[in-house]
N, C-alpha and C. Protein backbone atom coordinates (compact mmCIF):
# COMPACT_ATOMS: atom_id res chain seq x y z
N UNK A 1 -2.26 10.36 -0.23
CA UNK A 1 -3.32 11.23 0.22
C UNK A 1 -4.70 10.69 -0.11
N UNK A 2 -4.77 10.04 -1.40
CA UNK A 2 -6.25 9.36 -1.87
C UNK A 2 -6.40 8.36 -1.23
N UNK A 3 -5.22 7.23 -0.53
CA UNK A 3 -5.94 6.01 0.33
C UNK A 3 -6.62 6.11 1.72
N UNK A 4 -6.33 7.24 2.01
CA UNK A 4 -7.16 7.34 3.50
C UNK A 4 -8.76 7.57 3.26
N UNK A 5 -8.97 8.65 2.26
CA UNK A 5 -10.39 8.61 1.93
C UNK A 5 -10.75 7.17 1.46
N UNK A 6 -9.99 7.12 0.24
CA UNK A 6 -10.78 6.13 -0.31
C UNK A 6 -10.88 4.77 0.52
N UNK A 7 -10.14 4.48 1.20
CA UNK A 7 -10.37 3.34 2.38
C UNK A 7 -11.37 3.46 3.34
N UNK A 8 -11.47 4.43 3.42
CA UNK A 8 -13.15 4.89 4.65
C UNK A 8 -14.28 4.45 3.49
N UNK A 9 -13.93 5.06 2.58
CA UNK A 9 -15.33 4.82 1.10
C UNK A 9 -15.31 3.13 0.80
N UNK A 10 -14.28 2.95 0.92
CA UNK A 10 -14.50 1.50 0.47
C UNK A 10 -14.76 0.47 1.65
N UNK A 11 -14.21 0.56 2.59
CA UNK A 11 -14.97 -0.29 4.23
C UNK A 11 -16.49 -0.23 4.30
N UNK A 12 -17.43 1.18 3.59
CA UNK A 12 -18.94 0.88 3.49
C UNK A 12 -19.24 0.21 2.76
N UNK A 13 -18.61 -0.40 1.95
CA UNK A 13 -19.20 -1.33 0.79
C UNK A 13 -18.38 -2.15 0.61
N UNK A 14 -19.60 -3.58 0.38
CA UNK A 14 -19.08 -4.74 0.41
C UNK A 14 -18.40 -4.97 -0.99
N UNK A 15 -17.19 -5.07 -1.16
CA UNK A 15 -16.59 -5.36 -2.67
C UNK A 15 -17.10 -6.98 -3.21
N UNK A 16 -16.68 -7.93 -1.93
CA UNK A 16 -18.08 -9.26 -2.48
C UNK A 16 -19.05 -9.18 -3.04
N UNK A 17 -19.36 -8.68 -2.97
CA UNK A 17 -20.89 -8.68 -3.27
C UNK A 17 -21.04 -7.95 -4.64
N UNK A 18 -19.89 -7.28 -4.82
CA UNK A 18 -20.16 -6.36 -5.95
C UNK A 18 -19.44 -7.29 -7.30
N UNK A 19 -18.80 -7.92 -6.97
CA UNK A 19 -18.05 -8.95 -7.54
C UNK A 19 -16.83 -8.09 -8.43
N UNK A 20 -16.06 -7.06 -7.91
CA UNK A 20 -15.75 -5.93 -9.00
C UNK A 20 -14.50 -6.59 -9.69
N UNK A 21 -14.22 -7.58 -9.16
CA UNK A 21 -12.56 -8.39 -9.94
C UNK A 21 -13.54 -8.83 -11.19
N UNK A 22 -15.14 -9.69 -11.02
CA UNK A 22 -15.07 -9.90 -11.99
C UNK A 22 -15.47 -9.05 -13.57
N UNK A 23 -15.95 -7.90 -13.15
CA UNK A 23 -16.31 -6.44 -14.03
C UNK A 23 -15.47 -5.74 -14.29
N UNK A 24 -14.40 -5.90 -13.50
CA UNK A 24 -12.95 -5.98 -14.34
C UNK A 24 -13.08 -6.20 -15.52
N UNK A 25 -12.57 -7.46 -14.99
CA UNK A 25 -11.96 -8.79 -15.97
C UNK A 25 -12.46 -8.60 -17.28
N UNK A 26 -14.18 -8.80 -17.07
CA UNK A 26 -14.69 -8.28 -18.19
C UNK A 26 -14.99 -7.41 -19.10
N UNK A 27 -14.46 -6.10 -18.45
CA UNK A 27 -14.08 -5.15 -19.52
C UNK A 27 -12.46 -5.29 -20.24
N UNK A 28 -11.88 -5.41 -19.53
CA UNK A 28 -10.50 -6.02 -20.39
C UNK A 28 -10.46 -7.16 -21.25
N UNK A 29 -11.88 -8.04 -21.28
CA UNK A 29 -12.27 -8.99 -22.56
C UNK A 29 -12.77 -8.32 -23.37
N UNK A 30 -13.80 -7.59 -23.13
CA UNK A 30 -14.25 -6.51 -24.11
C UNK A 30 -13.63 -5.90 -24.81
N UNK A 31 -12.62 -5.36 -24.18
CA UNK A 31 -11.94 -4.08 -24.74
C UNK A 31 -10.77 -5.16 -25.92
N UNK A 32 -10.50 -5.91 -25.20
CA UNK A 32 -9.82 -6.98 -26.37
C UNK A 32 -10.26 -7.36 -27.42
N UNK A 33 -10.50 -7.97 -26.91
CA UNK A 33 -12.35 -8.84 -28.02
C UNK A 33 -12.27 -7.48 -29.50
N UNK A 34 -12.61 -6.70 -28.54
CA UNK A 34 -13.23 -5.36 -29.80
C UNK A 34 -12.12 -4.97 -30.41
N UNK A 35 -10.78 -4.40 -30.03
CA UNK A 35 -9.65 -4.30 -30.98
C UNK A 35 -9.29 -5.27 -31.57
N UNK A 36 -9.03 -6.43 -30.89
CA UNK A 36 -8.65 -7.89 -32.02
C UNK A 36 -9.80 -8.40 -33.34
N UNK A 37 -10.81 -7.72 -33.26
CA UNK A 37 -11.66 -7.78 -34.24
C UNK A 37 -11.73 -7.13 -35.24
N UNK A 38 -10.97 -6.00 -35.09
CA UNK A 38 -10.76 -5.24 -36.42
C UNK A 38 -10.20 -6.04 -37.25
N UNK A 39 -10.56 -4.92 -38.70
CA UNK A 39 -9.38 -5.15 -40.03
C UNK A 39 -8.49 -4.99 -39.14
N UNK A 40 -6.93 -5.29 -39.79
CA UNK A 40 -5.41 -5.05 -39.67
C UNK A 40 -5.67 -3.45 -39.89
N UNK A 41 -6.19 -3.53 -41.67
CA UNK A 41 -5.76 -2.37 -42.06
C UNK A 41 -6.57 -1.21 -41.24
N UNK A 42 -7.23 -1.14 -40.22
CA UNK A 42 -8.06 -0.42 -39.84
C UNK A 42 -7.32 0.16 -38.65
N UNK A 43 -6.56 1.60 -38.33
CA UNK A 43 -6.10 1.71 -36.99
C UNK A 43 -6.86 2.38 -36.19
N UNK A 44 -6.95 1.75 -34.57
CA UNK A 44 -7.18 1.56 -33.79
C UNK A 44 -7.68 3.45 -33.64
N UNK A 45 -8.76 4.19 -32.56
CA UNK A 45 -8.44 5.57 -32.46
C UNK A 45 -7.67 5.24 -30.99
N UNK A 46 -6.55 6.52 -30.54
CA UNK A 46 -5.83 6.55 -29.36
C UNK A 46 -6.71 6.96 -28.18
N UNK A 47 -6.43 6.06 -27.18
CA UNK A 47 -7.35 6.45 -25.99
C UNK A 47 -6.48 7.85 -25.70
N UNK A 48 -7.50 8.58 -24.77
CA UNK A 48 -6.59 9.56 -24.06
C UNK A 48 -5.69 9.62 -23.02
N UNK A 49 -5.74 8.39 -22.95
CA UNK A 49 -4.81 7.99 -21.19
C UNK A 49 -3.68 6.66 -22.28
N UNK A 50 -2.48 6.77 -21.80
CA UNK A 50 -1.71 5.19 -22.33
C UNK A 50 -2.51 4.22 -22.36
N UNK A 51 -3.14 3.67 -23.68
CA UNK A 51 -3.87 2.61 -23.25
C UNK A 51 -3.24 0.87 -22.81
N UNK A 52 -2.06 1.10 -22.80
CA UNK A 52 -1.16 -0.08 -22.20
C UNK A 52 -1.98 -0.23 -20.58
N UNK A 53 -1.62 1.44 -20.50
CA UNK A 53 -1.72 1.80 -18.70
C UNK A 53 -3.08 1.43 -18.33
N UNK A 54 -4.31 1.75 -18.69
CA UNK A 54 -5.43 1.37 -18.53
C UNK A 54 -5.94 -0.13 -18.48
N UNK A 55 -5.71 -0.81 -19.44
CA UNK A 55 -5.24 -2.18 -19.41
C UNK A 55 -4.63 -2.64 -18.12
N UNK A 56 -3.95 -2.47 -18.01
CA UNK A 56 -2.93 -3.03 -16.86
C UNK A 56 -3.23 -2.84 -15.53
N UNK A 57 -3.95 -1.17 -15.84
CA UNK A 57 -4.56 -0.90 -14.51
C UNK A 57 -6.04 -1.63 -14.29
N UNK A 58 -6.72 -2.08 -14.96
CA UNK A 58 -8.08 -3.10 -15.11
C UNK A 58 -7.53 -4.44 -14.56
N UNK A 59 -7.01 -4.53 -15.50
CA UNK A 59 -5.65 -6.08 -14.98
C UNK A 59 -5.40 -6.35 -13.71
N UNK A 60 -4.99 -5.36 -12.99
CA UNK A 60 -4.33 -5.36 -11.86
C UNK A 60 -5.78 -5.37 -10.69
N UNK A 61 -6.63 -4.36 -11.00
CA UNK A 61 -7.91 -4.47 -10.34
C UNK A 61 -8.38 -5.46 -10.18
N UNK A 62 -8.83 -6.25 -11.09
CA UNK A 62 -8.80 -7.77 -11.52
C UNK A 62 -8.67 -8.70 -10.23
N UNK A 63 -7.07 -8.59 -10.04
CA UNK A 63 -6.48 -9.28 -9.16
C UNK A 63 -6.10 -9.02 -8.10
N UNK A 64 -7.06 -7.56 -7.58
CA UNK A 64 -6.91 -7.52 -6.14
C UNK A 64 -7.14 -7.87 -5.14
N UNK A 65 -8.43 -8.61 -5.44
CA UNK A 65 -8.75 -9.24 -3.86
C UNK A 65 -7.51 -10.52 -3.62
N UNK A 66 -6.53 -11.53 -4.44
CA UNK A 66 -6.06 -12.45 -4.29
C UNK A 66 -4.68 -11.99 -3.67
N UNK A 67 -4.40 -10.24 -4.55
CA UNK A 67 -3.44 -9.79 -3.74
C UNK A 67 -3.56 -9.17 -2.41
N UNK A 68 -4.37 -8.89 -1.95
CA UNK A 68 -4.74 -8.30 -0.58
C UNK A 68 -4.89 -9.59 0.21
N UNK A 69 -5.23 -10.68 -0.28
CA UNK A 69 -5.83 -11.67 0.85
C UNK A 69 -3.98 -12.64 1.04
N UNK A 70 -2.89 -12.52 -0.29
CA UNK A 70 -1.57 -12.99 0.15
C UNK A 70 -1.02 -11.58 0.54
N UNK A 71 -1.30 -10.61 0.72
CA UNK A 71 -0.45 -9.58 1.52
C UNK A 71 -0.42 -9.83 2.81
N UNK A 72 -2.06 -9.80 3.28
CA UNK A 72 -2.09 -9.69 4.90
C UNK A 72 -1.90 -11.06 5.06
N UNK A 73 -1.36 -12.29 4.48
CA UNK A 73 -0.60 -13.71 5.12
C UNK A 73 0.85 -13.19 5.32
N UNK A 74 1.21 -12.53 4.71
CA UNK A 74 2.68 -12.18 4.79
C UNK A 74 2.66 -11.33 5.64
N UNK A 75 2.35 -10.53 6.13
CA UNK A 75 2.67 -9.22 7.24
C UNK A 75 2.76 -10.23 8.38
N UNK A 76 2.07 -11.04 8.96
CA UNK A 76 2.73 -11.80 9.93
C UNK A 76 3.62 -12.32 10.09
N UNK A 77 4.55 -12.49 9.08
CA UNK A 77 6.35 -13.05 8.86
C UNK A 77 6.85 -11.80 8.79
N UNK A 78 6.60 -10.52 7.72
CA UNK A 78 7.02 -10.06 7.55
C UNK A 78 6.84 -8.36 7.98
N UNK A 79 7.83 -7.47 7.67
CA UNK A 79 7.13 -6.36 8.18
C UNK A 79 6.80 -5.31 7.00
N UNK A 80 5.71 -4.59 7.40
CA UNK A 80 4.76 -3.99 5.93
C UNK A 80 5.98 -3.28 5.36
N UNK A 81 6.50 -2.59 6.05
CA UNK A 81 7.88 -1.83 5.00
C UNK A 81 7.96 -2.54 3.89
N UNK A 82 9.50 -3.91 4.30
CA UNK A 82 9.76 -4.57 3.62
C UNK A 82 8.76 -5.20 2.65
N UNK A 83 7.77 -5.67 3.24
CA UNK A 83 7.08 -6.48 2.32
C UNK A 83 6.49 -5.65 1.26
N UNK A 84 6.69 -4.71 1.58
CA UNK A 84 5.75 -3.12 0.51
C UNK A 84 6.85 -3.20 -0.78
N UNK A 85 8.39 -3.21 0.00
CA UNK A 85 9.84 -2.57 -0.65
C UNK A 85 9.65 -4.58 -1.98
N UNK A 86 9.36 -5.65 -1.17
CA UNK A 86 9.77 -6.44 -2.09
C UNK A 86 8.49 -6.71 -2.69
N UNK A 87 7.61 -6.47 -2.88
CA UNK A 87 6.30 -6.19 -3.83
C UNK A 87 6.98 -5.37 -5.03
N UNK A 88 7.18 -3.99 -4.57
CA UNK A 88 6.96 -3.28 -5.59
C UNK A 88 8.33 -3.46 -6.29
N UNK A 89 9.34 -4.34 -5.41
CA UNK A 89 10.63 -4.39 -6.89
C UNK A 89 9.79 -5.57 -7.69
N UNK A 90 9.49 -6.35 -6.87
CA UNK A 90 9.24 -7.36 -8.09
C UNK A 90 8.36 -7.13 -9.22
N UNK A 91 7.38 -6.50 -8.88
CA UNK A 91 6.46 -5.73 -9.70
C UNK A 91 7.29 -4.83 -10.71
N UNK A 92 8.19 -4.42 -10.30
CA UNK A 92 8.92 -3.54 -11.31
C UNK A 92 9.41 -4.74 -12.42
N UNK A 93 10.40 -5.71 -12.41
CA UNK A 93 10.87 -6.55 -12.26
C UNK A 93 10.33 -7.09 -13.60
N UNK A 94 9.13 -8.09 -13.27
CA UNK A 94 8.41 -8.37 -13.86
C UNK A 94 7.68 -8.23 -14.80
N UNK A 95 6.99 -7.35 -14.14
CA UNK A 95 6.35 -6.13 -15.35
C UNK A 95 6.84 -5.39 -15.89
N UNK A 96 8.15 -4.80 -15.83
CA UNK A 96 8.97 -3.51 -16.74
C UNK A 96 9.24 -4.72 -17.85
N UNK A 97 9.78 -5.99 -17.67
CA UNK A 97 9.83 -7.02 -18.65
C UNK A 97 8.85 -7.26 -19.20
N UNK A 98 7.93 -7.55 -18.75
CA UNK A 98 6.71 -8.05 -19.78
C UNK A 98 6.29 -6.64 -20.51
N UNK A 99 6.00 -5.69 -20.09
CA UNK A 99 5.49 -4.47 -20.59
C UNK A 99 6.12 -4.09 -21.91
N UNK A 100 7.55 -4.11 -21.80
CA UNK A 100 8.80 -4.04 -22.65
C UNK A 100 8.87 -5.14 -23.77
N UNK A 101 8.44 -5.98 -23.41
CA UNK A 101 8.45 -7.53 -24.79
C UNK A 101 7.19 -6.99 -25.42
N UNK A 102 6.33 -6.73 -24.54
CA UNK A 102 4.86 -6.90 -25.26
C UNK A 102 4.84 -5.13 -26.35
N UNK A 103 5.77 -4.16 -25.41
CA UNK A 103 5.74 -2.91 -26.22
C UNK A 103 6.23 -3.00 -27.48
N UNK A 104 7.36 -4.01 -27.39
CA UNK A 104 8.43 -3.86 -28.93
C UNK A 104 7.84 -4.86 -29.59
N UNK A 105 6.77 -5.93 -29.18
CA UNK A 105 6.27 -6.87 -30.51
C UNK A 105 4.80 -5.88 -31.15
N UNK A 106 4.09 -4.77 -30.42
CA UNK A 106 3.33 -4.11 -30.70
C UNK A 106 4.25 -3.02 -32.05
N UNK A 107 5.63 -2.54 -31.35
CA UNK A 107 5.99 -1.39 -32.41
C UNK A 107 6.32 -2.44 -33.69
N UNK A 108 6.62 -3.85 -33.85
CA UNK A 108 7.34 -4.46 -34.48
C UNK A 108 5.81 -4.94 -35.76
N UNK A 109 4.71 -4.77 -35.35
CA UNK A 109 3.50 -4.91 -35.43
C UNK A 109 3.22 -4.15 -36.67
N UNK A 110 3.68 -3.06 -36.59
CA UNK A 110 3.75 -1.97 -37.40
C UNK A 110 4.08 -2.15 -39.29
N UNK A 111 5.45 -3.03 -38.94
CA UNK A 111 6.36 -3.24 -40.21
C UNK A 111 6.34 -4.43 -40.40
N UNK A 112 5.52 -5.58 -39.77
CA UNK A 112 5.62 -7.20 -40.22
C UNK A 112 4.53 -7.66 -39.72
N UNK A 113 4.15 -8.34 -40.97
CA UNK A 113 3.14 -9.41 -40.91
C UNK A 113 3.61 -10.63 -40.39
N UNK A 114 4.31 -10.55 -39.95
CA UNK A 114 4.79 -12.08 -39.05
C UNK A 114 4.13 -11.45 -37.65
N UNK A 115 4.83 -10.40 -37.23
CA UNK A 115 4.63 -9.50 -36.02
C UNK A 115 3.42 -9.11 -35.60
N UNK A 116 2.37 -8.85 -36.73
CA UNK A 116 0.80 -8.45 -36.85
C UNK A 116 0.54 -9.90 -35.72
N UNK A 117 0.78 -10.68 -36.81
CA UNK A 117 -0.13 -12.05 -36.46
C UNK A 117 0.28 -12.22 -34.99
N UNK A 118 1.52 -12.15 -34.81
CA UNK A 118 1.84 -12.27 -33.16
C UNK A 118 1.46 -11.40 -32.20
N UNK A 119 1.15 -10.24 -32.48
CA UNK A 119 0.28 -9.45 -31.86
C UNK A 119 -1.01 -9.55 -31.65
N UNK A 120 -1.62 -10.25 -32.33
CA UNK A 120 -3.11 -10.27 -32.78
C UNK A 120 -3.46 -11.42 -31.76
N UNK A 121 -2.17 -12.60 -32.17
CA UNK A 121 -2.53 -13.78 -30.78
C UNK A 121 -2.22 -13.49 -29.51
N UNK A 122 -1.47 -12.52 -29.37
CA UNK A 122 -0.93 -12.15 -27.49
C UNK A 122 -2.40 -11.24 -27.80
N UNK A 123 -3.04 -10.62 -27.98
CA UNK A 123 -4.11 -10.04 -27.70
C UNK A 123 -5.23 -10.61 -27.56
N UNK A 124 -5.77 -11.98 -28.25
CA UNK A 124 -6.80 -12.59 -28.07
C UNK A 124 -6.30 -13.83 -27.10
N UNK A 125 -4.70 -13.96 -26.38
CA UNK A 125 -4.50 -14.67 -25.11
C UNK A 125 -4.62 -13.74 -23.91
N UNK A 126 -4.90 -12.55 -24.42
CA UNK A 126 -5.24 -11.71 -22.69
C UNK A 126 -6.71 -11.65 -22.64
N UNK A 127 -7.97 -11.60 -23.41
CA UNK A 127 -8.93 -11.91 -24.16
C UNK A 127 -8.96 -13.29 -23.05
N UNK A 128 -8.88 -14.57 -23.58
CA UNK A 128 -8.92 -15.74 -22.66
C UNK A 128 -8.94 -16.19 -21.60
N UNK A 129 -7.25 -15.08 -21.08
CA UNK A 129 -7.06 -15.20 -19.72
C UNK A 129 -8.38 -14.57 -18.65
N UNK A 130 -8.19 -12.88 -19.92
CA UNK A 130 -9.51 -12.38 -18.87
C UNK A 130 -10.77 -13.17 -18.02
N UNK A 131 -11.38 -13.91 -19.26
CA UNK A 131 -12.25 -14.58 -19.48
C UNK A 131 -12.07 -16.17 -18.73
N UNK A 132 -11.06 -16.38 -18.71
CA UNK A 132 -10.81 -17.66 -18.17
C UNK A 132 -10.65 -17.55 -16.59
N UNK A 133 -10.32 -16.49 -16.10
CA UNK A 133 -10.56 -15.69 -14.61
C UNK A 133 -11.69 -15.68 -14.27
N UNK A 134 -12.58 -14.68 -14.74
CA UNK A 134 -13.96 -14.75 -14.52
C UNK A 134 -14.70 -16.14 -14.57
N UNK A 135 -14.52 -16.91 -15.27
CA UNK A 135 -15.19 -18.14 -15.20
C UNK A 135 -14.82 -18.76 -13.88
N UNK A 136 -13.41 -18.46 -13.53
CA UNK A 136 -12.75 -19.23 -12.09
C UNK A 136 -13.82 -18.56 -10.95
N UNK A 137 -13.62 -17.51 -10.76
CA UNK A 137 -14.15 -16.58 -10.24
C UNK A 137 -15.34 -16.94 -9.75
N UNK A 138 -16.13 -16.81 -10.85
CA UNK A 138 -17.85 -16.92 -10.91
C UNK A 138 -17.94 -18.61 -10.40
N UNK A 139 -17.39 -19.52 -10.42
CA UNK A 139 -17.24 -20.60 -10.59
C UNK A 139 -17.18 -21.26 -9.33
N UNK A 140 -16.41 -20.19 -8.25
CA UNK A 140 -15.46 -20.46 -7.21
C UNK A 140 -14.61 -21.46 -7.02
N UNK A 141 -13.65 -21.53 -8.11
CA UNK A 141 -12.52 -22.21 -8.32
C UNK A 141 -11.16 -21.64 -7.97
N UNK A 142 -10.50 -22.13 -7.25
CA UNK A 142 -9.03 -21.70 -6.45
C UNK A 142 -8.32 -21.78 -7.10
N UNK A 143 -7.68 -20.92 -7.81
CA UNK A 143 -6.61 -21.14 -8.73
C UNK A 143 -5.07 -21.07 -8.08
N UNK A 144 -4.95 -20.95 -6.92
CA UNK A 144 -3.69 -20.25 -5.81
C UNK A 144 -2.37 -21.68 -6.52
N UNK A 145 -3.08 -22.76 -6.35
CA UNK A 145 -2.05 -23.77 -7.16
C UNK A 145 -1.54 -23.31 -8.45
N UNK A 146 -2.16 -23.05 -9.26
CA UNK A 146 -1.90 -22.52 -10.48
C UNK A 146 -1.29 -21.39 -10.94
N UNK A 147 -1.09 -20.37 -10.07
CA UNK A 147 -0.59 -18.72 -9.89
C UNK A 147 0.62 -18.87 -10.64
N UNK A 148 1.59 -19.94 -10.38
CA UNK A 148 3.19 -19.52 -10.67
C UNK A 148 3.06 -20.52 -12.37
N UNK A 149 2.76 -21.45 -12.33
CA UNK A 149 2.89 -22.32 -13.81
C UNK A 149 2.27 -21.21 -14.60
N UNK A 150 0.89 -20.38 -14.30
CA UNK A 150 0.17 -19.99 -15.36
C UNK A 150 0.96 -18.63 -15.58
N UNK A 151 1.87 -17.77 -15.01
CA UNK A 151 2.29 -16.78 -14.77
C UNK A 151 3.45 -16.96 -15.86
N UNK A 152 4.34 -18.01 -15.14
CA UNK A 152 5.23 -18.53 -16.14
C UNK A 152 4.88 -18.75 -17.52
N UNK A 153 4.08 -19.40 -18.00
CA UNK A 153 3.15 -19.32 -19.24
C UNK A 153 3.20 -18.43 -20.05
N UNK A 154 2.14 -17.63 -19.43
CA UNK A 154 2.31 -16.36 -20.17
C UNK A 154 3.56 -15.82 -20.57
N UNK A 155 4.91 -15.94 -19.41
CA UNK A 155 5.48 -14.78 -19.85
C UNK A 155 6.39 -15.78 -20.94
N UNK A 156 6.49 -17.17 -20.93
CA UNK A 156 7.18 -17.57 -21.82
C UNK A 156 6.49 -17.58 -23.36
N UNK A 157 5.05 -17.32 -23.00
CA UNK A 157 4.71 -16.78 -24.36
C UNK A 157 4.56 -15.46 -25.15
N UNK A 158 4.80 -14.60 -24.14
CA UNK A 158 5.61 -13.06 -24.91
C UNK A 158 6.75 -13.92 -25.24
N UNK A 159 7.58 -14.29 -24.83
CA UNK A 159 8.63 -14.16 -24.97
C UNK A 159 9.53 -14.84 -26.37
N UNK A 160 8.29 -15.95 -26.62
CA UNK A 160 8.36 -16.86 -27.80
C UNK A 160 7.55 -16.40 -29.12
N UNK A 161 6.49 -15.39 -28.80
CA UNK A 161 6.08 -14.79 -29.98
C UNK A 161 7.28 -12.93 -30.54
N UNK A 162 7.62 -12.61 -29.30
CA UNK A 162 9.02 -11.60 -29.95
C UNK A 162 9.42 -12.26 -30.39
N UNK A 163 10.06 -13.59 -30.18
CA UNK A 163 11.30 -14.07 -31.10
C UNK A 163 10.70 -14.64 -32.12
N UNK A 164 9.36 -15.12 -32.60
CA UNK A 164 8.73 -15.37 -33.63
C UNK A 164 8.63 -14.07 -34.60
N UNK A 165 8.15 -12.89 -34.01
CA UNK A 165 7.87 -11.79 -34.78
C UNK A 165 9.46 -11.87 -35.33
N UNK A 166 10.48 -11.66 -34.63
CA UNK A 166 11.48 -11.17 -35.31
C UNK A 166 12.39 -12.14 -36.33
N UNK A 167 11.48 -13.23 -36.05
CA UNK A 167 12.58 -14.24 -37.17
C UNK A 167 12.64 -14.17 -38.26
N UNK A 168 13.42 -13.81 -39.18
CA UNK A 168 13.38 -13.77 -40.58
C UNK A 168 12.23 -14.32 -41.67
N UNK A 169 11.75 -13.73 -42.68
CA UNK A 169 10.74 -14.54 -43.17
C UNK A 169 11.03 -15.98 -43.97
């Protein structure tokens, strides 16, 4: 019901120009930046919304113009149904995994200083990435080569700091 409005609202204005992937980006450095700077011993106050979800949803903003500009290449092979149906599994897919590694090295965060520290570095590598976007960005550097190695990356580095958090001391 909200994309029909908001698609009329957003066709008057040029999103180029506004550069909003990269004011994103940069509040999800911010917002990093500023929690990874605390004491340990200092906890965080709770946003009022999941702040995973907010994150993710900045995240995702982030990277919409690159996803809108490989959607409409694909609707010409493919048809929007499907291509809608295999978006959003993979998105599930993907992200229910990463969301899930990154949730249990956060609860694991809690009870180990092995786990702190691994938390503290997956937080100042989303911090980077943010930041390392925006520089592409601002830069006008094509990263489309890079999408799957750097993707991979990341997730092999959740995946190597859980099993760091949890290794015995």
């Amino acid at each position: 019901l909200l994309a029909f409005p908001a698609a009329a609202l957003l066709a008057q204005v040029d999103l180029e120009a506004l550069h909003l992937s990269v004011w994103l980006l940069l509040l999800v450095a911010g917002v990093g930046a500023g929690r990874g700077s605390r004491p340990r011993e200092e906890v965080p106050a709770r946003l009022p919304i999941p702040n995973p979800l907010l994150l993710g949803l900045l995240f995702g903003l982030g990277f919409e113009t690159a996803s809108q500009l490989s959607a409409l290449a694909l609707t010409a092979e493919l048809s929007p149904l499907r291509l809608g149906l295999f978006f959003t599994l993979g998105m599930l897919l993907v992200d229910g995994v990463d969301g899930l590694l990154a949730s249990r090295l956060q609860n694991l965060a809690q009870n180990s200083s092995k786990a702190q520290r691994a938390s503290r570095f997956l937080g100042w590598a989303v911090v980077a990435l943010a930041l390392g976007l925006v520089l592409a960005e601002v830069g006008g550097v094509d990263l489309e080569a890079l999408s799957l190695p750097l993707g991979l990356g990341l997730f092999a580095l959740l995946v190597s700091l859980r099993l760091y958090a949890l290794r015995p001391a």
